[in-house]
Protein backbone atom coordinates (compact mmCIF):
# COMPACT_ATOMS: atom_id res chain seq x y z
CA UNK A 1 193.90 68.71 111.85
CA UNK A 2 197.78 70.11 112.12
CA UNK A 3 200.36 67.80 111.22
CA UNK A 4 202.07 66.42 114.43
CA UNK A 5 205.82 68.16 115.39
CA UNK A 6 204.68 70.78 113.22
CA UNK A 7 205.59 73.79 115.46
CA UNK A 8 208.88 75.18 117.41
CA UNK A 9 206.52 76.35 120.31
CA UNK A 10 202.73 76.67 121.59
CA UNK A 11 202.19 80.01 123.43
CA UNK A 12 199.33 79.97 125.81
CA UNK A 13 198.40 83.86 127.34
CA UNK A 14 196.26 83.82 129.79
CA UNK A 15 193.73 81.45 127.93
CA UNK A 16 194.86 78.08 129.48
CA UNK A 17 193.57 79.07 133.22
CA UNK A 18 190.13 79.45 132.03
CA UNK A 19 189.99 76.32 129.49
CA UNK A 20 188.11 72.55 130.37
CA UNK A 21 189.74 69.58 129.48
CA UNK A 22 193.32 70.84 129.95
CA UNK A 23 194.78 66.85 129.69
CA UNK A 24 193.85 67.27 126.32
CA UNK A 25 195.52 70.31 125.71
CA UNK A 26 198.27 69.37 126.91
CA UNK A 27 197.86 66.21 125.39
CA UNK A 28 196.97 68.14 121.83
CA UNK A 29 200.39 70.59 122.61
CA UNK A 30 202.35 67.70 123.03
CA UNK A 31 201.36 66.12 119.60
CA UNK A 32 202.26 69.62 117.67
CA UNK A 33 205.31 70.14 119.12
CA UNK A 34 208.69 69.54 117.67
CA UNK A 35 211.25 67.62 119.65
CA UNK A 36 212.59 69.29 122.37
CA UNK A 37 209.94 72.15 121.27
CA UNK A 38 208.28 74.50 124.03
CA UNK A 39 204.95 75.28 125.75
CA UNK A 40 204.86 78.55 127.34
CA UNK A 41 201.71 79.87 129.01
CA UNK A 42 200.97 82.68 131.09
CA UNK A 43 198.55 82.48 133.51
CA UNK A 44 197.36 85.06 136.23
CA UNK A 45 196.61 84.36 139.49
CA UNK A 46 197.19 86.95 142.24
CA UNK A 47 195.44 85.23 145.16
CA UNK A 48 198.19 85.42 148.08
CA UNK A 49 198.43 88.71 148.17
CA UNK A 50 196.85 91.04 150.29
CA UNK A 51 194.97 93.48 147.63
CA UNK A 52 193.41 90.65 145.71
CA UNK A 53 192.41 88.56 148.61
CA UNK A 54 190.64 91.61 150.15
CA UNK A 55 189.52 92.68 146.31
CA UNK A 56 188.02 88.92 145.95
CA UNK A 57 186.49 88.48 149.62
CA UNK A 58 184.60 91.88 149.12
CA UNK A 59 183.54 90.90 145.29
CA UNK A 60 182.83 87.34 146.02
CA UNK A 61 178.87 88.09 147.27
CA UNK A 62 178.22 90.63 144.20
CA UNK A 63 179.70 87.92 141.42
CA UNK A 64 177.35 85.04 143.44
CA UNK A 65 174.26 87.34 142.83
CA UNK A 66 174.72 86.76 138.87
CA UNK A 67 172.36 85.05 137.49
CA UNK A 68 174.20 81.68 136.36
CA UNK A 69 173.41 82.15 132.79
CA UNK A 70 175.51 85.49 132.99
CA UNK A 71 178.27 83.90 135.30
CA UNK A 72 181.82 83.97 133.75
CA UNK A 73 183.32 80.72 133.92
CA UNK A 74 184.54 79.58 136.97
CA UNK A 75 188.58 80.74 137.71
CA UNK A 76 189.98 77.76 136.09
CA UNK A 77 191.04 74.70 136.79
CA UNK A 78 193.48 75.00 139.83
CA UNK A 79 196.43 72.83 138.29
CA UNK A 80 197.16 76.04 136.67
CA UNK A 81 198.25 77.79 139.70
CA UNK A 82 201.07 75.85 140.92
CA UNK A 83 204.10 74.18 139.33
CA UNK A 84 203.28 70.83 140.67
CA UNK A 85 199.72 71.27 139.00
CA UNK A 86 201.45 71.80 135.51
CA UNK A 87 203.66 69.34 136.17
CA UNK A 88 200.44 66.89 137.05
CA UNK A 89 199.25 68.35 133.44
CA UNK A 90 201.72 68.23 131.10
CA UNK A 91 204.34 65.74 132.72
CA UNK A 92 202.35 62.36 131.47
CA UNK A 93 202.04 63.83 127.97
CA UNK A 94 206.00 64.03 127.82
CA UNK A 95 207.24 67.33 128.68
CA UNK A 96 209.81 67.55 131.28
CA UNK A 97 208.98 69.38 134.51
CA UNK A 98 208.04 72.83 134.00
CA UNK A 99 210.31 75.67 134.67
CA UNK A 100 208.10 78.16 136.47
CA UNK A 101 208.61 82.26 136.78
CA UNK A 102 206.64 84.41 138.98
CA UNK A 103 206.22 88.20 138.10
CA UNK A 104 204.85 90.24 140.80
CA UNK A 105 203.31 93.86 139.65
CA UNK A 106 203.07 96.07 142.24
CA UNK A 107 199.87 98.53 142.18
CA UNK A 108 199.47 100.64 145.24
CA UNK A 109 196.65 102.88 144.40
CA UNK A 110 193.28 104.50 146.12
CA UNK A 111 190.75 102.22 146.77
CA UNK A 112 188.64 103.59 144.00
CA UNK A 113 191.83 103.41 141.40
CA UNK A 114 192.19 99.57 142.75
CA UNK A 115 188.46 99.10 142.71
CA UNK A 116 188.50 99.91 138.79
CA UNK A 117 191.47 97.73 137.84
CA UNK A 118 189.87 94.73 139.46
CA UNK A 119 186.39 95.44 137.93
CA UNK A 120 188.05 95.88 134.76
CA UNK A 121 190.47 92.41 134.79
CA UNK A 122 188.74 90.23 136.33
CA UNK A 123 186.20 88.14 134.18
CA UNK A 124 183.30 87.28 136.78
CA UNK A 125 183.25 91.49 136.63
CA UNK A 126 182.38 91.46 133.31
CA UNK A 127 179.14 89.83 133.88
CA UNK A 128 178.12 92.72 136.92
CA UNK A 129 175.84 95.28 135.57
CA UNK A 130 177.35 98.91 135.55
CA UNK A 131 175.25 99.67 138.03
CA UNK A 132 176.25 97.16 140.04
CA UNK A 133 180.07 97.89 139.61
CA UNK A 134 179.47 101.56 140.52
CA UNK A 135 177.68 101.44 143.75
CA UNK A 136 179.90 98.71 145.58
CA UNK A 137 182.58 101.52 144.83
CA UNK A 138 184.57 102.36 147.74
CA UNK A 139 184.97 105.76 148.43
CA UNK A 140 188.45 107.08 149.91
CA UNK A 141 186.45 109.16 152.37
CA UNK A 142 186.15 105.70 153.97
CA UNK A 143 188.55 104.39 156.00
CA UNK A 144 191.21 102.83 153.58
CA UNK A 145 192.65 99.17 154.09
CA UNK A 146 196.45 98.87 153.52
CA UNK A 147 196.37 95.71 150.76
């Protein structure tokens, strides 16, 4: 077990979304941190905007035909996705209110360009079968949504 106040900071990249039991990692952060140390985590969460909620809505009946053994985990607990939900996390374990920065990156693309990044970033994907992936394709001969 690491010594408590051991470290300066915790760094959490896009692993904390996805992990159970986050009162106890914030909990566990808390207890390795120096005073006044710092927890940063990066989490990724693009619902809101237009090209992920249409990516997601049209996804959502291929990733539900997985057989649950082969299911990614679900997205995470939700406290991730807002500052109040960090706060709700990591605020009763001693760390002040979080300061929270939101980068938006852009990616206007073809559908099949934007079809391929989302395949290839988003973890229920991972558990589709190539074949799978392939034929839902959309083809730009189709009519194209503006996301």
């Amino acid at each position: 077990m690491t010594a408590p106040g051991l470290f300066r900071a915790v760094v959490a990249h896009m692993t904390l979304m996805l992990m159970a039991g986050l009162d106890t990692v914030g909990a566990e952060a808390a207890r390795v941190l120096m005073a006044r140390g710092v927890f940063a985590a990066v989490v990724g969460w693009g619902r809101g905007h237009r090209r992920e909620e249409v990516f997601h809505d049209l996804a959502r009946p291929m990733f539900d035909a997985v057989p649950e053994a082969r299911r990614a985990p679900d997205e995470g607990d939700r406290r991730t996705r807002t500052r109040e939900g960090f706060d709700g996390i990591l605020g009763p374990v001693g760390f002040e209110p979080v300061a929270w920065d939101q980068l938006v990156i852009e990616f206007d693309a073809p559908p099949e360009q934007a079809w391929a990044m989302c395949c290839e970033t988003l973890y229920p994907a991972d558990a589709l079968a190539t074949r799978s992936r392939s034929a839902s394709r959309p083809s730009s001969r189709k009519r194209r949504a503006n996301c």
